[in-house]
C-alpha atoms as a PDB file:
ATOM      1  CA  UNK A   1     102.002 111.661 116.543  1.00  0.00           C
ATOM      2  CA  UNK A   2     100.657 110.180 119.759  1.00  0.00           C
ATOM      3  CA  UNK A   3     101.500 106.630 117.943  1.00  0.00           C
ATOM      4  CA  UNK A   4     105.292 107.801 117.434  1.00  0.00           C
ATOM      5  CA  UNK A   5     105.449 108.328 121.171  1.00  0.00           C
ATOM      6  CA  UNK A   6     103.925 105.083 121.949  1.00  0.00           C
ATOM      7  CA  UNK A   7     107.015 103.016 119.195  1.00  0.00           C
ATOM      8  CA  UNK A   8     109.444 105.041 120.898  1.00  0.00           C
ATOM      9  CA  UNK A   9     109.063 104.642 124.176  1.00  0.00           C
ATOM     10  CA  UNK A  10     108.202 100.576 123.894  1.00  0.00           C
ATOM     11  CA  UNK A  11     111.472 100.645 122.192  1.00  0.00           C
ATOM     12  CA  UNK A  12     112.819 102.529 125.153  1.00  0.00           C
ATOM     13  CA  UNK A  13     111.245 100.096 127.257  1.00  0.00           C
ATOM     14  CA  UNK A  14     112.747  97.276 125.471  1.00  0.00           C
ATOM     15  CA  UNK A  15     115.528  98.629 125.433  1.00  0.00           C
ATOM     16  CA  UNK A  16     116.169  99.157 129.423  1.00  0.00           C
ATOM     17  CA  UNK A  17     114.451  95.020 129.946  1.00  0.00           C
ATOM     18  CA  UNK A  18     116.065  93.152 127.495  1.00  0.00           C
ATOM     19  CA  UNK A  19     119.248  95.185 125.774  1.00  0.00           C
ATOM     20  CA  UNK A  20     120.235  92.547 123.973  1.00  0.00           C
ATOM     21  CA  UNK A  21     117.277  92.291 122.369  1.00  0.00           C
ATOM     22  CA  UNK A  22     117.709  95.633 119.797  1.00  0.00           C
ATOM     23  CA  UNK A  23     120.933  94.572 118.367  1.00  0.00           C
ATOM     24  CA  UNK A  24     120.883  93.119 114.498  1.00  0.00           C
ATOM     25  CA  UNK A  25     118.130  91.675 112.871  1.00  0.00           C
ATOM     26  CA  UNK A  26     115.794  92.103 115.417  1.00  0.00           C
ATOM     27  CA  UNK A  27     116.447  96.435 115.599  1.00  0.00           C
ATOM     28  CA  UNK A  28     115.524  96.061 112.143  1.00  0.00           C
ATOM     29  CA  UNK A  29     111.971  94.365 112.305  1.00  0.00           C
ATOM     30  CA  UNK A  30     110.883  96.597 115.339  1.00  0.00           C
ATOM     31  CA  UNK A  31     111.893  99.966 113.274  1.00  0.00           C
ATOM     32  CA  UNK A  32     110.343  98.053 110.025  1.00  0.00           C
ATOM     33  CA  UNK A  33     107.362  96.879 111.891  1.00  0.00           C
ATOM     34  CA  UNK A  34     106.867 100.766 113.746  1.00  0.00           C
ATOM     35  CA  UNK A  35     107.047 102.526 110.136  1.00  0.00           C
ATOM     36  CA  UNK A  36     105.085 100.767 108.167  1.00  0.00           C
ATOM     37  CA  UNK A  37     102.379 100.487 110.996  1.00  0.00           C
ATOM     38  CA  UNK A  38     102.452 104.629 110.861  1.00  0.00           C
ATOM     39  CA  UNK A  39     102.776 104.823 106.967  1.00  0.00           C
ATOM     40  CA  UNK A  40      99.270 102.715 107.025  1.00  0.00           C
ATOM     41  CA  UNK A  41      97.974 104.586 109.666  1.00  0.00           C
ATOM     42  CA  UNK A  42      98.960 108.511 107.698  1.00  0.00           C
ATOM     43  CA  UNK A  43      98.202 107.106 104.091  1.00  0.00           C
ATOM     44  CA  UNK A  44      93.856 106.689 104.649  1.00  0.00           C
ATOM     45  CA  UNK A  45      94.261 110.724 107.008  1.00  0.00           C
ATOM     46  CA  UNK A  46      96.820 112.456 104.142  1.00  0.00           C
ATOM     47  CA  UNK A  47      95.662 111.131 100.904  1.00  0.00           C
ATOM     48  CA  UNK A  48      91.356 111.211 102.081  1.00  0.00           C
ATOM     49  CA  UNK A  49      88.704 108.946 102.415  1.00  0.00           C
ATOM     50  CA  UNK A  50      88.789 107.727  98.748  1.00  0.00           C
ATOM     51  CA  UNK A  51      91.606 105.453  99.440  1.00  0.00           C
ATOM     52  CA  UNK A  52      91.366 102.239 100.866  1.00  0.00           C
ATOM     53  CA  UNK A  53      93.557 100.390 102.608  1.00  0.00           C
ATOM     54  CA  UNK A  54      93.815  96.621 102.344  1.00  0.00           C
ATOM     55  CA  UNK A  55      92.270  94.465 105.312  1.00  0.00           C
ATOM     56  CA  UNK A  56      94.751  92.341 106.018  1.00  0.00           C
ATOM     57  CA  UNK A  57      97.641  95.929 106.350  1.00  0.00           C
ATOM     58  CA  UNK A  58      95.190  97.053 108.936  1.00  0.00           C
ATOM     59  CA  UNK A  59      95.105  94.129 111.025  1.00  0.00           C
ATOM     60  CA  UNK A  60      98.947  94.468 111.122  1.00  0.00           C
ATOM     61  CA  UNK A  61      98.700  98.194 112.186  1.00  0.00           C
ATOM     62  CA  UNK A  62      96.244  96.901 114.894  1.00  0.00           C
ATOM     63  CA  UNK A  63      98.284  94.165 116.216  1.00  0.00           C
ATOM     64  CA  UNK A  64     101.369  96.187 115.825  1.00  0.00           C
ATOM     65  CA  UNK A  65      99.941  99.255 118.194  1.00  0.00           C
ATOM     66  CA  UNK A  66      98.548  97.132 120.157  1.00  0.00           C
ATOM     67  CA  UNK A  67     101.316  95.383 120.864  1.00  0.00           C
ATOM     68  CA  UNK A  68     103.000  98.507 121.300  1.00  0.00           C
ATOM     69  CA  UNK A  69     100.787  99.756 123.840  1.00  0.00           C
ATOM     70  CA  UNK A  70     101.305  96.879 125.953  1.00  0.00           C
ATOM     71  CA  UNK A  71     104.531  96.754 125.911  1.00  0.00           C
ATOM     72  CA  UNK A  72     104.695 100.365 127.154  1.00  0.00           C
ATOM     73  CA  UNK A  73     101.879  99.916 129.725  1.00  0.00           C
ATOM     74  CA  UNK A  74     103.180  96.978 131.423  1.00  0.00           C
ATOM     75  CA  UNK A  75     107.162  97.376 130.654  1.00  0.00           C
ATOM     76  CA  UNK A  76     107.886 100.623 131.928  1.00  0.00           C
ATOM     77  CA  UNK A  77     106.845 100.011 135.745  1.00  0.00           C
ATOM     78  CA  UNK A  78     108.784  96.699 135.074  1.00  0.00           C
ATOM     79  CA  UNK A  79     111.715  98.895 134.088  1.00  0.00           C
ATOM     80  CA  UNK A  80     111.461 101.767 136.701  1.00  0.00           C
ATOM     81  CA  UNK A  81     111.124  98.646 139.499  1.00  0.00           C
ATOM     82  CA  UNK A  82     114.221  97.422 137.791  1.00  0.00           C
ATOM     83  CA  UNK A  83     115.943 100.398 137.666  1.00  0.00           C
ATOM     84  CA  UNK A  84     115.303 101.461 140.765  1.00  0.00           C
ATOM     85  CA  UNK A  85     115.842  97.709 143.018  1.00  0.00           C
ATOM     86  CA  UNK A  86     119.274  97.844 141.002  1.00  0.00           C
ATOM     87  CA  UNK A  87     120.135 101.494 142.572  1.00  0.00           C
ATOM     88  CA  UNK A  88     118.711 100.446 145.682  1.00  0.00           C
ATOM     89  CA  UNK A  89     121.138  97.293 146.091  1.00  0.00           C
ATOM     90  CA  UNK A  90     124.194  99.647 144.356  1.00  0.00           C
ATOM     91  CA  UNK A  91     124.163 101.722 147.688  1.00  0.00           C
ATOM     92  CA  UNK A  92     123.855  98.676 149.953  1.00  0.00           C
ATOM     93  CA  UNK A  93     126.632  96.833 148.669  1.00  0.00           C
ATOM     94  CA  UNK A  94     129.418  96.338 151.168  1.00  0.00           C
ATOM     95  CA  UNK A  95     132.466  97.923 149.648  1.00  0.00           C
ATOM     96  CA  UNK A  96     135.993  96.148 149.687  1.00  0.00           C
ATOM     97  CA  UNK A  97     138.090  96.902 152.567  1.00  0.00           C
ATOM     98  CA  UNK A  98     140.786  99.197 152.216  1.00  0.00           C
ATOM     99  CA  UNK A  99     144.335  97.994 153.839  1.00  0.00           C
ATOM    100  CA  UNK A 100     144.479 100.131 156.139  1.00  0.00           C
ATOM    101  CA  UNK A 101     140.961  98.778 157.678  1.00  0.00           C
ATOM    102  CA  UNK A 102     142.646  95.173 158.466  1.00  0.00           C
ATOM    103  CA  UNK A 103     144.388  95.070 161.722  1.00  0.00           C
END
C-alpha cells in the first residue's frame, strides 16, 4: 500500500514539473511500469514463500521503486518551490492600466 502512495504521488509530481510529459505513450509506460512493479511485489506476500520470483523481475521492481522514491523525494520540494515562486510573481505582476488611469 505504502508503494501505491509512493507511484502516485511521483506521478503527481511529474505531473506538476513536466505536464507534458504524461500525455500518450509515455502515461502508458509509467502506469505499465507502476503495476507490474506492485503485481511482483504482491505475487511472493499473496501466493507464500513457495513461489519464486525471477531475478531479473525483481531488479525491475527495485529500480522501478527506487526510482519512484526519488522522484518523490527530490520532485515535490521542486514542485512546491515552483508552485509557490509562480504565485509569488502572480501577485507582483503589474496589472494593465485601466483608461481611466491615463491622464
Amino acid at each position: 500500500m505504502l508503494l501505491l502512495l509512493v507511484y502516485v504521488g511521483a506521478w503527481g509530481v511529474l505531473r506538476a514539473l513536466w505536464p507534458d510529459l504524461l500525455r500518450g505513450w509515455r502515461r502508458w509506460v509509467l502506469l505499465g511500469g507502476s503495476v507490474g512493479s506492485l503485481v511482483v511485489w504482491l505475487v511472493p506476500l499473496l501466493a507464500g514463500p513457495q513461489v519464486e520470483v525471477p531475478a531479473a523481475l525483481r531488479m525491475f521492481t527495485v529500480g522501478w521503486s527506487v526510482s519512484a522514491i526519488i522522484v518523490l523525494l527530490i520532485g515535490s520540494p521542486l514542485a512546491l518551490l515552483r508552485k509557490w515562486v509562480d504565485r509569488k510573481n502572480a501577485v507582483l505582476a503589474p496589472s494593465v492600466p485601466l483608461d481611466s488611469d491615463v491622464i
